[in-house]
PDB file of N, CA and C in Angstrom:
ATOM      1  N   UNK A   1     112.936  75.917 119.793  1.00  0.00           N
ATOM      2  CA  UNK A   1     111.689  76.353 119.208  1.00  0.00           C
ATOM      3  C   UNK A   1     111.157  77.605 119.906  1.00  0.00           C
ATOM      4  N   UNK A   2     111.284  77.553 121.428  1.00  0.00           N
ATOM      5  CA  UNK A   2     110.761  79.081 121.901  1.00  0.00           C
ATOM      6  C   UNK A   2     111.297  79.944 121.249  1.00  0.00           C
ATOM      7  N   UNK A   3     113.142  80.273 121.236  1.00  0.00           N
ATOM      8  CA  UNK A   3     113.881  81.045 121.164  1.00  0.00           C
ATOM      9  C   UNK A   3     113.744  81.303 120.348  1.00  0.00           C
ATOM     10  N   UNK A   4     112.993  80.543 118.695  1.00  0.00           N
ATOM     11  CA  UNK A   4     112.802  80.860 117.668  1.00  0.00           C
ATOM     12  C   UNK A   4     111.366  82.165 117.383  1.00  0.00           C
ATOM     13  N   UNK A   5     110.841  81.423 118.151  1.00  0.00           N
ATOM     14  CA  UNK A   5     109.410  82.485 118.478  1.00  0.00           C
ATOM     15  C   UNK A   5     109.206  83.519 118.977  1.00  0.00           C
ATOM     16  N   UNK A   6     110.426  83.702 120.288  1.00  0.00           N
ATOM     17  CA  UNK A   6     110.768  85.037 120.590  1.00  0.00           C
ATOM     18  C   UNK A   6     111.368  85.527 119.981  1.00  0.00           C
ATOM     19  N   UNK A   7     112.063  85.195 118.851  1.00  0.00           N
ATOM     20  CA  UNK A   7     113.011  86.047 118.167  1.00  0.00           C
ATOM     21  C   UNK A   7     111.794  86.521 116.973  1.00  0.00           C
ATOM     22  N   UNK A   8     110.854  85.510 116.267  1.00  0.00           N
ATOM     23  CA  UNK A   8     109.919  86.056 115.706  1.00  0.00           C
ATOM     24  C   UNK A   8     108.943  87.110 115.943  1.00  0.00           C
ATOM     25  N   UNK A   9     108.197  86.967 117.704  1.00  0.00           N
ATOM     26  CA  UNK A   9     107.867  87.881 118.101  1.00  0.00           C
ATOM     27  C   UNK A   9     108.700  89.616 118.299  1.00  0.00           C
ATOM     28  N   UNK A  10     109.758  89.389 118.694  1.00  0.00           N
ATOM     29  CA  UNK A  10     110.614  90.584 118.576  1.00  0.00           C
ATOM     30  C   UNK A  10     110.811  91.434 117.392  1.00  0.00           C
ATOM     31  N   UNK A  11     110.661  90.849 116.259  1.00  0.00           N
ATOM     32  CA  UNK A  11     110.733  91.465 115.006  1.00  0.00           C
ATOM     33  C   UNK A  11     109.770  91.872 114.694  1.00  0.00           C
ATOM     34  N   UNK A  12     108.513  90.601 114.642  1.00  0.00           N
ATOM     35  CA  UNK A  12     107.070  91.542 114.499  1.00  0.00           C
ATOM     36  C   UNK A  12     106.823  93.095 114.978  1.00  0.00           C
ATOM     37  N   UNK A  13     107.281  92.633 116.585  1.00  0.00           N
ATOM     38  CA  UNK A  13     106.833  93.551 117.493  1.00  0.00           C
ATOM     39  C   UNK A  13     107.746  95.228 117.140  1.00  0.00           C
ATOM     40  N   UNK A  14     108.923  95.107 116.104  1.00  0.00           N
ATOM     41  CA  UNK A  14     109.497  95.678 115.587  1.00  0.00           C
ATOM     42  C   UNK A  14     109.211  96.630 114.773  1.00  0.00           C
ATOM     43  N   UNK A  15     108.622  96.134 113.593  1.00  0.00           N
ATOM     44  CA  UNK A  15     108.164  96.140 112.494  1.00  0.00           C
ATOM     45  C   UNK A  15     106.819  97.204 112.865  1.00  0.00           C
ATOM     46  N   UNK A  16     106.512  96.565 113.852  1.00  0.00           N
ATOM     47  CA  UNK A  16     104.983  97.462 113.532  1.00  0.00           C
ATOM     48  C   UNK A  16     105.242  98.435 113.893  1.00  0.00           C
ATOM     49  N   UNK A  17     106.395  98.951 115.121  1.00  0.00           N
ATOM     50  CA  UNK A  17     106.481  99.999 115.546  1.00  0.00           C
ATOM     51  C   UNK A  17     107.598 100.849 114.546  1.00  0.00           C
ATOM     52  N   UNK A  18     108.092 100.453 113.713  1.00  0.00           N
ATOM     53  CA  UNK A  18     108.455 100.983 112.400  1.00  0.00           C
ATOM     54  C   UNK A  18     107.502 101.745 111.738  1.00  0.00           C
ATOM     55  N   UNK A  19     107.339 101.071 111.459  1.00  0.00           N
ATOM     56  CA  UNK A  19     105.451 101.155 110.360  1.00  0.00           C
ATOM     57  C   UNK A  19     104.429 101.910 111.248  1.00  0.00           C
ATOM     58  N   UNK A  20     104.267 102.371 112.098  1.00  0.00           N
ATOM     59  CA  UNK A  20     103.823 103.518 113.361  1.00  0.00           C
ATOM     60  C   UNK A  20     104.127 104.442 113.488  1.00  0.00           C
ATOM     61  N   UNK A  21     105.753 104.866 113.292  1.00  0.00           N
ATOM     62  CA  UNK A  21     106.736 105.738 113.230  1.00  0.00           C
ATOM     63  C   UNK A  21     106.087 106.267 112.038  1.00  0.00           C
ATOM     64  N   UNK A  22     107.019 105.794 110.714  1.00  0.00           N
ATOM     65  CA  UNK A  22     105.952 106.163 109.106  1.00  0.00           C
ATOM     66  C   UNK A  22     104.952 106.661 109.417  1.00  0.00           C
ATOM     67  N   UNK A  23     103.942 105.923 109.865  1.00  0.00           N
ATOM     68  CA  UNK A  23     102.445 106.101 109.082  1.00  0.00           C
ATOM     69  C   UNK A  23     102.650 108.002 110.003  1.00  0.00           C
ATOM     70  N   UNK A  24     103.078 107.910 111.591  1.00  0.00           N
ATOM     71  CA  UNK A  24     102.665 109.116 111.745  1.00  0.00           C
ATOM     72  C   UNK A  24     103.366 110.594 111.626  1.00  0.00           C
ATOM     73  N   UNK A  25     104.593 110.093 110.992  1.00  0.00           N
ATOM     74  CA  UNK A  25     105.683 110.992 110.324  1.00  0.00           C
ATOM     75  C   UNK A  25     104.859 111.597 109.097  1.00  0.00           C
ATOM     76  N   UNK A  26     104.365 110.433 107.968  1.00  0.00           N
ATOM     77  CA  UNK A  26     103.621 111.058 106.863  1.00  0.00           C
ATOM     78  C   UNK A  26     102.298 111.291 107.105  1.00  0.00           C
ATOM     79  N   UNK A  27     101.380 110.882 108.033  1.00  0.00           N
ATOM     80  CA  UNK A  27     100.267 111.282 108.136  1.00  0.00           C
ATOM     81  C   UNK A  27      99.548 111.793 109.394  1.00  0.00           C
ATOM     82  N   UNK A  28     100.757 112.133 110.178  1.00  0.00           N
ATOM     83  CA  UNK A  28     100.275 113.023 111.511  1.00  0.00           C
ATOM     84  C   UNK A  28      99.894 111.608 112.584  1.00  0.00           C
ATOM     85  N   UNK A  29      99.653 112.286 113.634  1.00  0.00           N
ATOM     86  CA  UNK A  29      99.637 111.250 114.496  1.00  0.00           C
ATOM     87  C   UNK A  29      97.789 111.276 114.677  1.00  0.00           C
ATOM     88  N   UNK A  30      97.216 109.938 114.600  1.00  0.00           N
ATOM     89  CA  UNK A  30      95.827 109.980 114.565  1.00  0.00           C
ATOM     90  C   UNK A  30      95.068 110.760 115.634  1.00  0.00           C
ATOM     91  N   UNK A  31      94.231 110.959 115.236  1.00  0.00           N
ATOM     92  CA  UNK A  31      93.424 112.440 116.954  1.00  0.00           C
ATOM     93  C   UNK A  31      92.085 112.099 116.937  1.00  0.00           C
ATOM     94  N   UNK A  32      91.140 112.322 117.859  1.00  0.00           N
ATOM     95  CA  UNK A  32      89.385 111.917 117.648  1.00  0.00           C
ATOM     96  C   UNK A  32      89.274 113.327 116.474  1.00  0.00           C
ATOM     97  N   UNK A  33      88.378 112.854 115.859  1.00  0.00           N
ATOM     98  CA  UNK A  33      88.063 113.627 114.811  1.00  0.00           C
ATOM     99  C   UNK A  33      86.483 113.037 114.439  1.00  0.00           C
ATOM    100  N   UNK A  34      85.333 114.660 113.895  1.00  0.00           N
ATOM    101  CA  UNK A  34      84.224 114.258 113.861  1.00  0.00           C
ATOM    102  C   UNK A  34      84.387 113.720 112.196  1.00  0.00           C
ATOM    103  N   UNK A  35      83.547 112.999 111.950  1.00  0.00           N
ATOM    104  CA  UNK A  35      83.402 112.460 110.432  1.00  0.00           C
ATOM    105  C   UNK A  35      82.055 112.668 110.281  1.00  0.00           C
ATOM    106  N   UNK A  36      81.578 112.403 108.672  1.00  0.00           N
ATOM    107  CA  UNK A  36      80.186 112.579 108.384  1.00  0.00           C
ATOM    108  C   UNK A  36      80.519 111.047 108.076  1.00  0.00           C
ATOM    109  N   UNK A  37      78.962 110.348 107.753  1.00  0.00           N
ATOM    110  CA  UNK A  37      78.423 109.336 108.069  1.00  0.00           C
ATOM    111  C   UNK A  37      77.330 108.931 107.017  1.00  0.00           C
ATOM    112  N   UNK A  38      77.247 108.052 106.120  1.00  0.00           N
ATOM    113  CA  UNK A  38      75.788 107.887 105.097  1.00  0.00           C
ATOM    114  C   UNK A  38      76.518 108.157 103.506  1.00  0.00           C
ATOM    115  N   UNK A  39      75.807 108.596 103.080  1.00  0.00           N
ATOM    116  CA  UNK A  39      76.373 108.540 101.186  1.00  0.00           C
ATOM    117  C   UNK A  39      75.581 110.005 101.102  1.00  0.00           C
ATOM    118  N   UNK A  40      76.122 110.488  99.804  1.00  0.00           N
ATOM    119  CA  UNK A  40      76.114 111.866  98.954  1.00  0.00           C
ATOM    120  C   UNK A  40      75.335 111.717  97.847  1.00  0.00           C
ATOM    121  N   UNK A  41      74.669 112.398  96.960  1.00  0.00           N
ATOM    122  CA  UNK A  41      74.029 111.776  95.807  1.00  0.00           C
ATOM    123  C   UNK A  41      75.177 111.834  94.946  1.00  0.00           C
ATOM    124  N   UNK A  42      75.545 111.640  93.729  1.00  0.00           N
ATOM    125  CA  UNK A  42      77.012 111.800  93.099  1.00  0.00           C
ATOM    126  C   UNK A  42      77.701 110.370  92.783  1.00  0.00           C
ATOM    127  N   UNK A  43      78.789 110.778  92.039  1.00  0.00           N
ATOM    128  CA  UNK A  43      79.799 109.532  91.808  1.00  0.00           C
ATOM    129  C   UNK A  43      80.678 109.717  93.671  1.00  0.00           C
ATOM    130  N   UNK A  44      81.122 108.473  93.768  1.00  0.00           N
ATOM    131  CA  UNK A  44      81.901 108.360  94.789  1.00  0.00           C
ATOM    132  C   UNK A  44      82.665 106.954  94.776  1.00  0.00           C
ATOM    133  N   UNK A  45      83.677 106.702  95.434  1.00  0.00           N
ATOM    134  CA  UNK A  45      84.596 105.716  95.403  1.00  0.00           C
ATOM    135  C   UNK A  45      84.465 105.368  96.842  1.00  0.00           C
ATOM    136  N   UNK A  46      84.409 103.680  96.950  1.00  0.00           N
ATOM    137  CA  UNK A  46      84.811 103.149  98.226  1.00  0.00           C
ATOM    138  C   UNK A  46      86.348 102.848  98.293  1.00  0.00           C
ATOM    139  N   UNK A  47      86.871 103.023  99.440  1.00  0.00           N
ATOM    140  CA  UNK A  47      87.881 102.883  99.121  1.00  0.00           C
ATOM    141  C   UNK A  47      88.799 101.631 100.958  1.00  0.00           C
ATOM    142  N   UNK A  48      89.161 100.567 100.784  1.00  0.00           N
ATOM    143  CA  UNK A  48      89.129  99.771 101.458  1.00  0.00           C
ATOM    144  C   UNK A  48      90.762  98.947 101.030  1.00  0.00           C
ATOM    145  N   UNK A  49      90.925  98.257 102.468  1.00  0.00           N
ATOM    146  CA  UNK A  49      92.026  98.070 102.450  1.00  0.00           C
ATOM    147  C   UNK A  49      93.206  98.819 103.945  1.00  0.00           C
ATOM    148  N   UNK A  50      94.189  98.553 103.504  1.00  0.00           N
ATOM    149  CA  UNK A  50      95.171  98.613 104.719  1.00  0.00           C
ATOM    150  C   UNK A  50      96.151 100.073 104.092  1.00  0.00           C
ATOM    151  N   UNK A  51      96.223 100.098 103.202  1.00  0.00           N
ATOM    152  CA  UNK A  51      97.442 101.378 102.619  1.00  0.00           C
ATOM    153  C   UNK A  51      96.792 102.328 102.848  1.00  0.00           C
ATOM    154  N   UNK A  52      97.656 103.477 103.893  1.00  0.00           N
ATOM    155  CA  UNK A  52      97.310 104.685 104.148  1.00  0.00           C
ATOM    156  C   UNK A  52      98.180 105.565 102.817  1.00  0.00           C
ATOM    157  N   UNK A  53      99.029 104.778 101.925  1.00  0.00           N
ATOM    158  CA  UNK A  53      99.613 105.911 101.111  1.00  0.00           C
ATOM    159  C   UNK A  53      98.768 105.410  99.728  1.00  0.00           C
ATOM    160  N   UNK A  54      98.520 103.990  99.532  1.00  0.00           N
ATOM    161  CA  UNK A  54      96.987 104.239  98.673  1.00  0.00           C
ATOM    162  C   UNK A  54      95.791 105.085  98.833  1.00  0.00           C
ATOM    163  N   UNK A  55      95.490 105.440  99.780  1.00  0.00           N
ATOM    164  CA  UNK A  55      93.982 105.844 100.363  1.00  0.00           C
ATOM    165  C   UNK A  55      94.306 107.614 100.060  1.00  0.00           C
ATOM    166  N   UNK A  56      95.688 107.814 100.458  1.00  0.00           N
ATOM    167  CA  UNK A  56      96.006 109.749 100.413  1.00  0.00           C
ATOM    168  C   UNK A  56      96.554 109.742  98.698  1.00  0.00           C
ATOM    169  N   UNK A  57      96.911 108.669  97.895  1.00  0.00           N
ATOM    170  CA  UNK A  57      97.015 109.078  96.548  1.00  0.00           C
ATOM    171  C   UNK A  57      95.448 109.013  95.866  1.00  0.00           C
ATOM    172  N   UNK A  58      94.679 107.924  96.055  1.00  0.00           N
ATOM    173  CA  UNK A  58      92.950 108.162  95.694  1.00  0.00           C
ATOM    174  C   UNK A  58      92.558 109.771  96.314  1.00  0.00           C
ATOM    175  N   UNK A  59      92.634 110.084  97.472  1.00  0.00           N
ATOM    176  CA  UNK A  59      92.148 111.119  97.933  1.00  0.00           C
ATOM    177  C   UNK A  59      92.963 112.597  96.867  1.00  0.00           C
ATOM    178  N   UNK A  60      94.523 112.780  96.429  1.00  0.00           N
ATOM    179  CA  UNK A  60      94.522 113.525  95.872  1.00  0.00           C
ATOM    180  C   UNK A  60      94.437 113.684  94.445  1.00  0.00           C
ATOM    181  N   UNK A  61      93.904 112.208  93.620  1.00  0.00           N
ATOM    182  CA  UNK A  61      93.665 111.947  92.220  1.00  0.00           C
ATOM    183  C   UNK A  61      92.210 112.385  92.620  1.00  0.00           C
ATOM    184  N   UNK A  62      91.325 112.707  93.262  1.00  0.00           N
ATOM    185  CA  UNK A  62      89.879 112.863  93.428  1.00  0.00           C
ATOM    186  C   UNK A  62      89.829 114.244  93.801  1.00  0.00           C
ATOM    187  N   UNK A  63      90.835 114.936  94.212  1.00  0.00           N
ATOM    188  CA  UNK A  63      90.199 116.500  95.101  1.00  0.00           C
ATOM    189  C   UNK A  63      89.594 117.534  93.446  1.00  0.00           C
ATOM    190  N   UNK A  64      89.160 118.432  94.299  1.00  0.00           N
ATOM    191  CA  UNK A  64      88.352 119.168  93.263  1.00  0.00           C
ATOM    192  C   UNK A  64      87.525 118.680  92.559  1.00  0.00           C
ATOM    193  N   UNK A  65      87.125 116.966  92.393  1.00  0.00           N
ATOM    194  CA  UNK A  65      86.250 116.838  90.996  1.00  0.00           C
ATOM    195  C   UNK A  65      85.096 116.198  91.469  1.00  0.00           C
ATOM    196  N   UNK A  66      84.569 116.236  92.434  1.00  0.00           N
ATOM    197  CA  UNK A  66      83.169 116.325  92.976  1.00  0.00           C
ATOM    198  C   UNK A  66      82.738 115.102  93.740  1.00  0.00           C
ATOM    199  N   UNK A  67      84.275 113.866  93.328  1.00  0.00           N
ATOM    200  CA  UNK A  67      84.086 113.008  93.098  1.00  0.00           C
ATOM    201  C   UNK A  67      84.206 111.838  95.314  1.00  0.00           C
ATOM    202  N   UNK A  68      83.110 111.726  95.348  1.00  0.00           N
ATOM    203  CA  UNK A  68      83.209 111.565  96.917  1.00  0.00           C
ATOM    204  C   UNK A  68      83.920 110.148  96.976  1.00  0.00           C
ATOM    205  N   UNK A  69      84.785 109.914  98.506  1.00  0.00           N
ATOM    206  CA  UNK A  69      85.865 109.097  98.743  1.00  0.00           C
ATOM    207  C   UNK A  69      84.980 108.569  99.903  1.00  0.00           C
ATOM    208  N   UNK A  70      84.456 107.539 100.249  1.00  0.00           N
ATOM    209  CA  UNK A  70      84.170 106.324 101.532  1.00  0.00           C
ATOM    210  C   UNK A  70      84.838 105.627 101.759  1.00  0.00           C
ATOM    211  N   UNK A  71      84.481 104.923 103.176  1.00  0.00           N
ATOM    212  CA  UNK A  71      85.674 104.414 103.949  1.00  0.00           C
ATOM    213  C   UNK A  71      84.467 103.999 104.967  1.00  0.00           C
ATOM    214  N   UNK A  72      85.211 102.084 105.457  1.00  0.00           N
ATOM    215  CA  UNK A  72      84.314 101.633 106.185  1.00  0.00           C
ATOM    216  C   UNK A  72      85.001 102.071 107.764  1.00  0.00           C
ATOM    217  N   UNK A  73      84.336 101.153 108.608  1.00  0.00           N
ATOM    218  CA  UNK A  73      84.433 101.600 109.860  1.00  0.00           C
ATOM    219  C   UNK A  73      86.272 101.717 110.229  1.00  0.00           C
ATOM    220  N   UNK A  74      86.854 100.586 109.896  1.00  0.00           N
ATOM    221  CA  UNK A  74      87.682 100.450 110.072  1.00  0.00           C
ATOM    222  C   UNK A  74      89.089 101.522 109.922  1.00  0.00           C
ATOM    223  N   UNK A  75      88.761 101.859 108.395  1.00  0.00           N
ATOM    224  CA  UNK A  75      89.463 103.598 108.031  1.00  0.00           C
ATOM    225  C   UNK A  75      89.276 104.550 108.496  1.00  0.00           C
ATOM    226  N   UNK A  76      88.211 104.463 109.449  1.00  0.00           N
ATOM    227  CA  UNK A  76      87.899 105.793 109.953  1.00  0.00           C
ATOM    228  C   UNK A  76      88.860 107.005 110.439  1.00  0.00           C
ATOM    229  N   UNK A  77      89.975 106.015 110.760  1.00  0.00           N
ATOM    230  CA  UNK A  77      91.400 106.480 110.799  1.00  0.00           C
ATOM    231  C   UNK A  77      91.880 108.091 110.089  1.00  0.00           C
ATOM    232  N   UNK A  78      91.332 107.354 109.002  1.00  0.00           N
ATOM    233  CA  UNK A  78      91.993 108.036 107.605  1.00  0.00           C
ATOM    234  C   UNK A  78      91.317 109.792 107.818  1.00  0.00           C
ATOM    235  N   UNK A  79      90.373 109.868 108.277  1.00  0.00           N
ATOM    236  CA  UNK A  79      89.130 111.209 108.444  1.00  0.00           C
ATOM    237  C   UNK A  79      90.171 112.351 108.766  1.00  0.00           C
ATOM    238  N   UNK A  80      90.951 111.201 110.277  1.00  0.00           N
ATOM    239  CA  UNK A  80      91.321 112.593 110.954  1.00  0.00           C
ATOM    240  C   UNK A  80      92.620 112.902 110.648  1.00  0.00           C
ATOM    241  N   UNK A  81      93.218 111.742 109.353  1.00  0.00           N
ATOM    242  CA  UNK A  81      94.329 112.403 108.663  1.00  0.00           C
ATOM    243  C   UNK A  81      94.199 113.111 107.234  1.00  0.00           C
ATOM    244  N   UNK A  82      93.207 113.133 106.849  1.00  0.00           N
ATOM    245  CA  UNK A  82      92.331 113.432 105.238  1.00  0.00           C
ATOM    246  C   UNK A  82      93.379 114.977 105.260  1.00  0.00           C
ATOM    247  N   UNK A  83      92.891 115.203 106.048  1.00  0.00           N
ATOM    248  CA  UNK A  83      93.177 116.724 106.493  1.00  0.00           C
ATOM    249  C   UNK A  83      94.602 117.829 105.891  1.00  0.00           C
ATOM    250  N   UNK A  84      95.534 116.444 106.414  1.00  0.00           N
ATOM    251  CA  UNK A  84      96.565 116.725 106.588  1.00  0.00           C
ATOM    252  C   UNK A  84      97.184 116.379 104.698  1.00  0.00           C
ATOM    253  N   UNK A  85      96.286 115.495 104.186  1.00  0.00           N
ATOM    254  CA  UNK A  85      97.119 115.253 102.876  1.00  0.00           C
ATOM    255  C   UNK A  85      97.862 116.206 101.437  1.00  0.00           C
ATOM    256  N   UNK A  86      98.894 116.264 101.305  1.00  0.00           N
ATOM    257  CA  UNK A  86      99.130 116.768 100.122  1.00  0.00           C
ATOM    258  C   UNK A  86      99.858 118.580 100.942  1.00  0.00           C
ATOM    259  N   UNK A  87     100.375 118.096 102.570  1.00  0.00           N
ATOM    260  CA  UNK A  87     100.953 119.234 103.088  1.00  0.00           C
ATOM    261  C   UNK A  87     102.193 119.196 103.302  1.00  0.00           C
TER     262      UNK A  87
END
């Protein structure tokens, strides 16, 4: 039963660093970055959840059309890769 768990843990521990690799191959490696903070008057979309390649396809179905993109604390992530999308 351990050996089973370390072998589970090992893969997890795998996986994420897979999925780390990705996220910062396609979306740069995360950096402190300032963000704005509060709401816009306007249409805008919340946008929530775990997919960083959902969050950069909303962000480039939305550019140019006035249309504002939020994100809770947790995405904040996403700010200091916004940047980088669609390069």
């Amino acid at each position: 039963m351990l050996k089973i768990k370390a072998i589970d843990m090992a893969v997890t521990i795998t996986t994420m660093k897979l999925l780390k690799e990705a996220h910062n191959k396609s979306f740069g490696v995360p950096e402190p970055t300032s963000v704005q903070t509060g709401t816009e008057k306007g249409h805008g979309i919340i946008a929530t959840g775990h997919s960083m390649k959902a969050l950069e396809e909303l962000l480039k179905q939305t550019e140019g059309t006035g249309i504002k993109v939020y994100t809770h604390s947790k995405r904040h992530i996403s700010g200091s890769r916004a940047s980088r999308v669609g390069k």
